[in-house]
PDB file of N, CA and C in Angstrom:
ATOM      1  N   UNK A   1      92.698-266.927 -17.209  1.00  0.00           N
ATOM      2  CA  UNK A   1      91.929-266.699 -15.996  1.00  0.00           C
ATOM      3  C   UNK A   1      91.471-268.034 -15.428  1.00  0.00           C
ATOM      4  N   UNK A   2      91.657-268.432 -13.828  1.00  0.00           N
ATOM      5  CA  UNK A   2      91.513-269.790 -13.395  1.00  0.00           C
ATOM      6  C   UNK A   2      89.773-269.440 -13.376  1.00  0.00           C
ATOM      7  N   UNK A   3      89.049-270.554 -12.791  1.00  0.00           N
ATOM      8  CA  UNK A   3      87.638-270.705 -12.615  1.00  0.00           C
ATOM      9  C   UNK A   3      87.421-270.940 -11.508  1.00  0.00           C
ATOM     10  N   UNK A   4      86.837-270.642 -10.932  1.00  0.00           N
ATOM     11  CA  UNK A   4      86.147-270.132  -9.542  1.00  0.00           C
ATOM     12  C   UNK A   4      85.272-270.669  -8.973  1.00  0.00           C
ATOM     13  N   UNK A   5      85.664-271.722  -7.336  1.00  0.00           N
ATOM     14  CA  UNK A   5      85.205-272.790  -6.984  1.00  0.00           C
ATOM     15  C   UNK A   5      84.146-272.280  -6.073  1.00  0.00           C
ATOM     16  N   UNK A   6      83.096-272.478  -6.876  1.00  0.00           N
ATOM     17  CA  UNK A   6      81.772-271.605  -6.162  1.00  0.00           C
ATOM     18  C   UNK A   6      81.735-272.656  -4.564  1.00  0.00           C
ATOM     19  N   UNK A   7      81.609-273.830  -5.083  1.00  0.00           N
ATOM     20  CA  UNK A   7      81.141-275.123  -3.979  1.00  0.00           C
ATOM     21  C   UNK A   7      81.551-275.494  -2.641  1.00  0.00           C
ATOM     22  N   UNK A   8      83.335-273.713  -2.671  1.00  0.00           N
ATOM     23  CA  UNK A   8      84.048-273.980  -1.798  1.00  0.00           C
ATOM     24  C   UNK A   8      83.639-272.806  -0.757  1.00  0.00           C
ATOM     25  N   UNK A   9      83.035-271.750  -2.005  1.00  0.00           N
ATOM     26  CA  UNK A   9      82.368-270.264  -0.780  1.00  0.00           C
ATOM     27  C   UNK A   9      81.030-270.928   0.256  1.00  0.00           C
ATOM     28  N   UNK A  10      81.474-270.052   0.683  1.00  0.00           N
ATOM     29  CA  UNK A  10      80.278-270.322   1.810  1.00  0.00           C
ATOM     30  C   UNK A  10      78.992-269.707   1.747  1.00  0.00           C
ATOM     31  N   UNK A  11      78.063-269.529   2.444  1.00  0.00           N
ATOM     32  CA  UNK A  11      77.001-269.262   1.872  1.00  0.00           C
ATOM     33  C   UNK A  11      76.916-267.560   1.738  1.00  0.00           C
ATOM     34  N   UNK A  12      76.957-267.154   2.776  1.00  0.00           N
ATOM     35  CA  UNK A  12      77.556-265.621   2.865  1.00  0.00           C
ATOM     36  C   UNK A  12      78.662-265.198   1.750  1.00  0.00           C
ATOM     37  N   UNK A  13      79.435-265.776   1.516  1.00  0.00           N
ATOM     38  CA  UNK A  13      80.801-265.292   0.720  1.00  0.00           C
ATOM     39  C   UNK A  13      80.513-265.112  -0.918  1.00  0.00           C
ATOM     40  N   UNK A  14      79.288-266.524  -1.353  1.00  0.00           N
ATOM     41  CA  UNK A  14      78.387-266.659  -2.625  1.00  0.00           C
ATOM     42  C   UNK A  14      77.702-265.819  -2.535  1.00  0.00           C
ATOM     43  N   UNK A  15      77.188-265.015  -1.501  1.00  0.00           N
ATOM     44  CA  UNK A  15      76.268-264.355  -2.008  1.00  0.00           C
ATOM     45  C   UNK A  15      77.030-262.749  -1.954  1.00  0.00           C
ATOM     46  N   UNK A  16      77.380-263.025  -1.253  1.00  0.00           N
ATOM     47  CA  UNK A  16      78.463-261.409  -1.229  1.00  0.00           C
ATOM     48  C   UNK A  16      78.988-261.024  -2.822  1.00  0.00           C
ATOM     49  N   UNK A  17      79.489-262.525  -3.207  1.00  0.00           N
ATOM     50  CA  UNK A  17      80.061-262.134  -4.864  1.00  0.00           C
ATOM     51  C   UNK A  17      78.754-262.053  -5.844  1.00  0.00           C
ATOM     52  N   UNK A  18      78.310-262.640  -5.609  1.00  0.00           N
ATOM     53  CA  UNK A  18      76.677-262.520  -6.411  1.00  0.00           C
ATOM     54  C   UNK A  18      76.944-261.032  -6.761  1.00  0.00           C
ATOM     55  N   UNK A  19      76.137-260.430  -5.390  1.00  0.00           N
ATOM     56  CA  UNK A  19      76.142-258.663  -5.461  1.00  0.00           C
ATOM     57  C   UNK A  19      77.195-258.138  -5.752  1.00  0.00           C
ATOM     58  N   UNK A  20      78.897-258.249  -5.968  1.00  0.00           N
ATOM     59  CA  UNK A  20      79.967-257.920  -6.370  1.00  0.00           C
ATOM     60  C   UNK A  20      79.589-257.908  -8.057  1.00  0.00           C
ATOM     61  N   UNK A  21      79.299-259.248  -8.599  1.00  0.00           N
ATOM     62  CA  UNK A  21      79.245-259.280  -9.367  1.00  0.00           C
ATOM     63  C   UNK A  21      77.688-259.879 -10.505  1.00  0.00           C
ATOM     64  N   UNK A  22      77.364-258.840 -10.632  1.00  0.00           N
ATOM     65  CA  UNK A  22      75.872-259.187 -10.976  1.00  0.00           C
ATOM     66  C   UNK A  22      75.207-259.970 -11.976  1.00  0.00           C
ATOM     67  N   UNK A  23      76.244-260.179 -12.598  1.00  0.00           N
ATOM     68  CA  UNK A  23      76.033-260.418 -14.501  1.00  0.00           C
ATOM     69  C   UNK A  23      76.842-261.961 -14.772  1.00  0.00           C
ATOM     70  N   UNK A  24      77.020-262.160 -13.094  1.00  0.00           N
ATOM     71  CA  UNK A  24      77.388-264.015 -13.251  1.00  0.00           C
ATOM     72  C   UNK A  24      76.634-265.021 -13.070  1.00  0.00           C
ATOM     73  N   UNK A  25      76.545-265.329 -14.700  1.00  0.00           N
ATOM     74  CA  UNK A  25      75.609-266.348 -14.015  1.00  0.00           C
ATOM     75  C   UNK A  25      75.853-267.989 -13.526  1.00  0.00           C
ATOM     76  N   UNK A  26      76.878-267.850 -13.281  1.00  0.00           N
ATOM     77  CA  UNK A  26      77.484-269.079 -13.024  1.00  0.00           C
ATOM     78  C   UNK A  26      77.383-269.259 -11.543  1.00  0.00           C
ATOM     79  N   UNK A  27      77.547-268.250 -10.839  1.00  0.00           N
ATOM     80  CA  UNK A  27      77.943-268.030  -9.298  1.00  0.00           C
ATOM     81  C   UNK A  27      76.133-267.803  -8.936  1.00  0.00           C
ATOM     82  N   UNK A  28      75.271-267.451 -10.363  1.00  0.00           N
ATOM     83  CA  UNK A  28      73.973-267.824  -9.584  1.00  0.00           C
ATOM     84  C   UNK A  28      73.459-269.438  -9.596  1.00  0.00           C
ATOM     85  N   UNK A  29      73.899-269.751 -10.367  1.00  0.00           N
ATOM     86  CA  UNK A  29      73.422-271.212 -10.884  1.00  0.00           C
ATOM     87  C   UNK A  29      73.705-271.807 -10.034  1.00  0.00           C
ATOM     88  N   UNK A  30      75.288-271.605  -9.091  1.00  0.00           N
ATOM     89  CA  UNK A  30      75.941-272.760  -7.914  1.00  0.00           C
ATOM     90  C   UNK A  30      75.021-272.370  -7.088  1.00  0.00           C
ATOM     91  N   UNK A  31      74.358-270.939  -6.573  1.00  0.00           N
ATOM     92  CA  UNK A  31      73.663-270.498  -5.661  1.00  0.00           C
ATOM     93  C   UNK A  31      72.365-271.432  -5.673  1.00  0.00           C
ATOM     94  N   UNK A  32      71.756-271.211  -6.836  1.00  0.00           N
ATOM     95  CA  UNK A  32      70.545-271.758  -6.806  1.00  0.00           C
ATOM     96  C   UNK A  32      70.339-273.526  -6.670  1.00  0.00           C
ATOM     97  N   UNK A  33      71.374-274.075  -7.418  1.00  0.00           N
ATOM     98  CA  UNK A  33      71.459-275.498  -7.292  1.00  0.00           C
ATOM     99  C   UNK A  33      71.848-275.924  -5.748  1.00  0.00           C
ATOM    100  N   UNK A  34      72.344-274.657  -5.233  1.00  0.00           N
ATOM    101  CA  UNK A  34      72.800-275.135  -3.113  1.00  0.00           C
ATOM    102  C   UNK A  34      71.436-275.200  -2.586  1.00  0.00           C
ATOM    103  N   UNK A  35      70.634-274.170  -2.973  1.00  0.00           N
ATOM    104  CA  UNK A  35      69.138-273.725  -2.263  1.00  0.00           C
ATOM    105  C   UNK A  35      68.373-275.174  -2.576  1.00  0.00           C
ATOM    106  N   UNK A  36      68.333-275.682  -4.110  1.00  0.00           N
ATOM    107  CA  UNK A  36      67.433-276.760  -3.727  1.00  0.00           C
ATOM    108  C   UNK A  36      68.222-278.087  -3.147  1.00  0.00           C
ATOM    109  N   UNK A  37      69.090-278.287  -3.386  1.00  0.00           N
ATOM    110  CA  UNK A  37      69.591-279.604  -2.464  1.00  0.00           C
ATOM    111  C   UNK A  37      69.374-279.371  -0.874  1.00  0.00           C
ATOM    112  N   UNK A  38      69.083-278.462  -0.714  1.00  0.00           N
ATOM    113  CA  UNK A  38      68.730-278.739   0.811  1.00  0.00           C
ATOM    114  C   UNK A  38      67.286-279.449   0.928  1.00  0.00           C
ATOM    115  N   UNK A  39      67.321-279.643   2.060  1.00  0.00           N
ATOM    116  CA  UNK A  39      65.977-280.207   2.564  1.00  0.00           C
ATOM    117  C   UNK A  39      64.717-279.337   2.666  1.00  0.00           C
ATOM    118  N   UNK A  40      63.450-279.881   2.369  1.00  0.00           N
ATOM    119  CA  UNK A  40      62.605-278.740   3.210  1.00  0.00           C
ATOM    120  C   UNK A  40      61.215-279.824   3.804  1.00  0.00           C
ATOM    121  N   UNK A  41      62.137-280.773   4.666  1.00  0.00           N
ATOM    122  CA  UNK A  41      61.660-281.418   5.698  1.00  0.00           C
ATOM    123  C   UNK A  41      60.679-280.791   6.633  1.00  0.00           C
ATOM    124  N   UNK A  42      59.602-281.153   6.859  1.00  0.00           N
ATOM    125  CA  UNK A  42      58.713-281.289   8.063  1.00  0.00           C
ATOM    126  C   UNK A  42      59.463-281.210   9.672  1.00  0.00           C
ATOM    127  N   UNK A  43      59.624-279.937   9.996  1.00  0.00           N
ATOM    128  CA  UNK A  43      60.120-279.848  11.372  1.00  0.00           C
ATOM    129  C   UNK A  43      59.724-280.467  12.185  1.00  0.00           C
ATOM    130  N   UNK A  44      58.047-280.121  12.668  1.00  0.00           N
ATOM    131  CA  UNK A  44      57.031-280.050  13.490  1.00  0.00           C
ATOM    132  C   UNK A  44      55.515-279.717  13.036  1.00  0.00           C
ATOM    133  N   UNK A  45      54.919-280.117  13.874  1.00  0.00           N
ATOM    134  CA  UNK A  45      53.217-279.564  13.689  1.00  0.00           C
ATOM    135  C   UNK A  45      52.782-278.865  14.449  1.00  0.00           C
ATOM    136  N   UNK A  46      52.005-277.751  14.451  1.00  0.00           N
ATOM    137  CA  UNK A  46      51.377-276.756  15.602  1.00  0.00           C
ATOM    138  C   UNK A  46      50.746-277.836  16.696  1.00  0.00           C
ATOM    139  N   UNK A  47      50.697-279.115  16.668  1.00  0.00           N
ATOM    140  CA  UNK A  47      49.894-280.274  18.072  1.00  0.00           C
ATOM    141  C   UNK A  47      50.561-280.234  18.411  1.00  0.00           C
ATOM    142  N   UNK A  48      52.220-280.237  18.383  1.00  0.00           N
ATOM    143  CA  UNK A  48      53.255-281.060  18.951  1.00  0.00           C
ATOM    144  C   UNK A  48      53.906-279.892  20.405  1.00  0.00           C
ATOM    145  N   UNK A  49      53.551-281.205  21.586  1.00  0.00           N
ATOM    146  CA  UNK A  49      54.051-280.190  22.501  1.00  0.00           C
ATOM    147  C   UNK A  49      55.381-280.109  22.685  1.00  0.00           C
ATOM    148  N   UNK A  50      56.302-280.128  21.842  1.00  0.00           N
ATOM    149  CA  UNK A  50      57.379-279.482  21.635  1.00  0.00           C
ATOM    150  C   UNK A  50      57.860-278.596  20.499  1.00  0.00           C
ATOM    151  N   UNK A  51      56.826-278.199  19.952  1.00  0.00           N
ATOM    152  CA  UNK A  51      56.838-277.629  18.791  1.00  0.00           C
ATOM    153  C   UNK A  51      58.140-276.127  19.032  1.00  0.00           C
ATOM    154  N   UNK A  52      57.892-275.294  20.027  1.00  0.00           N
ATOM    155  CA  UNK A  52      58.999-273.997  20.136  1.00  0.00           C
ATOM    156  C   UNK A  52      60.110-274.501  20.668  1.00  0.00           C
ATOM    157  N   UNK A  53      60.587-276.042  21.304  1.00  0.00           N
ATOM    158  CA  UNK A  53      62.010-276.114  21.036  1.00  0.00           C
ATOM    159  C   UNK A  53      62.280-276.517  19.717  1.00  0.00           C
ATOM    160  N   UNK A  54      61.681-277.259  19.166  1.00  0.00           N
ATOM    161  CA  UNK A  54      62.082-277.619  17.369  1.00  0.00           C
ATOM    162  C   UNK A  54      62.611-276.986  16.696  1.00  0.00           C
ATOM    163  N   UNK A  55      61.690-276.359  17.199  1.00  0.00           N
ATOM    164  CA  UNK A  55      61.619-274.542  16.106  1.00  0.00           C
ATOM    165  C   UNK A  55      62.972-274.051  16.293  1.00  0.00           C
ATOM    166  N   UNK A  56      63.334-273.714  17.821  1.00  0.00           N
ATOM    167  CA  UNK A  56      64.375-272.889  18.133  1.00  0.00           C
ATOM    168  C   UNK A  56      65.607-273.989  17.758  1.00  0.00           C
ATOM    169  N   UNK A  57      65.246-274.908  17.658  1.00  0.00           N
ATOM    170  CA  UNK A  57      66.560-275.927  17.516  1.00  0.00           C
ATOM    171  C   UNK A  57      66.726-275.893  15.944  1.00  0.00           C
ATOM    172  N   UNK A  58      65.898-275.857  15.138  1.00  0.00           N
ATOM    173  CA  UNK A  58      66.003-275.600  13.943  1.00  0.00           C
ATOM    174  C   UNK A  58      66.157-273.802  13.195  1.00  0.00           C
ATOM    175  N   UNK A  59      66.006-273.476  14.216  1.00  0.00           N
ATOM    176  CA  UNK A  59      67.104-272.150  13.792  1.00  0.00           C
ATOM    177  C   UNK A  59      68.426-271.835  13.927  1.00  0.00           C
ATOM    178  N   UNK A  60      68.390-272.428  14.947  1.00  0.00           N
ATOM    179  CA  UNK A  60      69.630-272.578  15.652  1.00  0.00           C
ATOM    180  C   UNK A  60      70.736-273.417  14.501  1.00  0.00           C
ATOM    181  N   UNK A  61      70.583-274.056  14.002  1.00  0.00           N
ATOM    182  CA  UNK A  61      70.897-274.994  13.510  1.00  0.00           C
ATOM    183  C   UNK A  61      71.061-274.322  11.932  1.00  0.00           C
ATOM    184  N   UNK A  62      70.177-273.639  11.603  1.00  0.00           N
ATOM    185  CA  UNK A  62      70.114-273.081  10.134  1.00  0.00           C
ATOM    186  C   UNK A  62      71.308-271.791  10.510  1.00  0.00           C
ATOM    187  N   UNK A  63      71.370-271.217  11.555  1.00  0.00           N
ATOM    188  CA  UNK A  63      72.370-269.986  11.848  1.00  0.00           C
ATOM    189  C   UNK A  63      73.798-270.586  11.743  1.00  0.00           C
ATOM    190  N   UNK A  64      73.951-271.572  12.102  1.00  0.00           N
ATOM    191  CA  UNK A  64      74.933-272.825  12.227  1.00  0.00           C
ATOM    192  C   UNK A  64      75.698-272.838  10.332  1.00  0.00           C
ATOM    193  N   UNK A  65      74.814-273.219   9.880  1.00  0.00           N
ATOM    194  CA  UNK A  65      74.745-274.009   8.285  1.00  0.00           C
ATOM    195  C   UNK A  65      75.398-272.561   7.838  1.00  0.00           C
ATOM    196  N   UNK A  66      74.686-271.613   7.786  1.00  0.00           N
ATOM    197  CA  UNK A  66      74.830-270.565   6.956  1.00  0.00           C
ATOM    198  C   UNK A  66      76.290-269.580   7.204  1.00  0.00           C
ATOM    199  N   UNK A  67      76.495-269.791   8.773  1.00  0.00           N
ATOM    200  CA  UNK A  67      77.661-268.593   9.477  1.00  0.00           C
ATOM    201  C   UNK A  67      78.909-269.517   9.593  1.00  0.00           C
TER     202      UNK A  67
END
């Protein structure tokens, strides 16, 4: 049986097999080690008068990453 290049699914596709397959814990481990290498940078501050494009630009942007 070959081994299974978690690093190549996408984020949707990892998690789709997750729930396919429940009792892997390998395909959670790649999951969980993706979640913390991301950032969890300081967008904005509620002063900032641009705070709701940030926002929307940083969703925008996370819909991007994930789809």
């Amino acid at each position: 049986m070959s081994q299974i290049d978690y690093t190549a699914m996408s984020d949707q596709h990892l998690k789709q097999y997750m729930l396919e397959h429940r009792g892997g814990e390998a395909a959670l481990k790649a999951y969980l080690d993706r979640r913390h290498q991301r950032s969890n940078s300081v967008i904005t501050n509620v002063n900032d008068p641009d705070f709701d494009a940030k926002i929307q630009a940083a969703i925008r942007q996370q819909m991007s990453d994930n789809g």
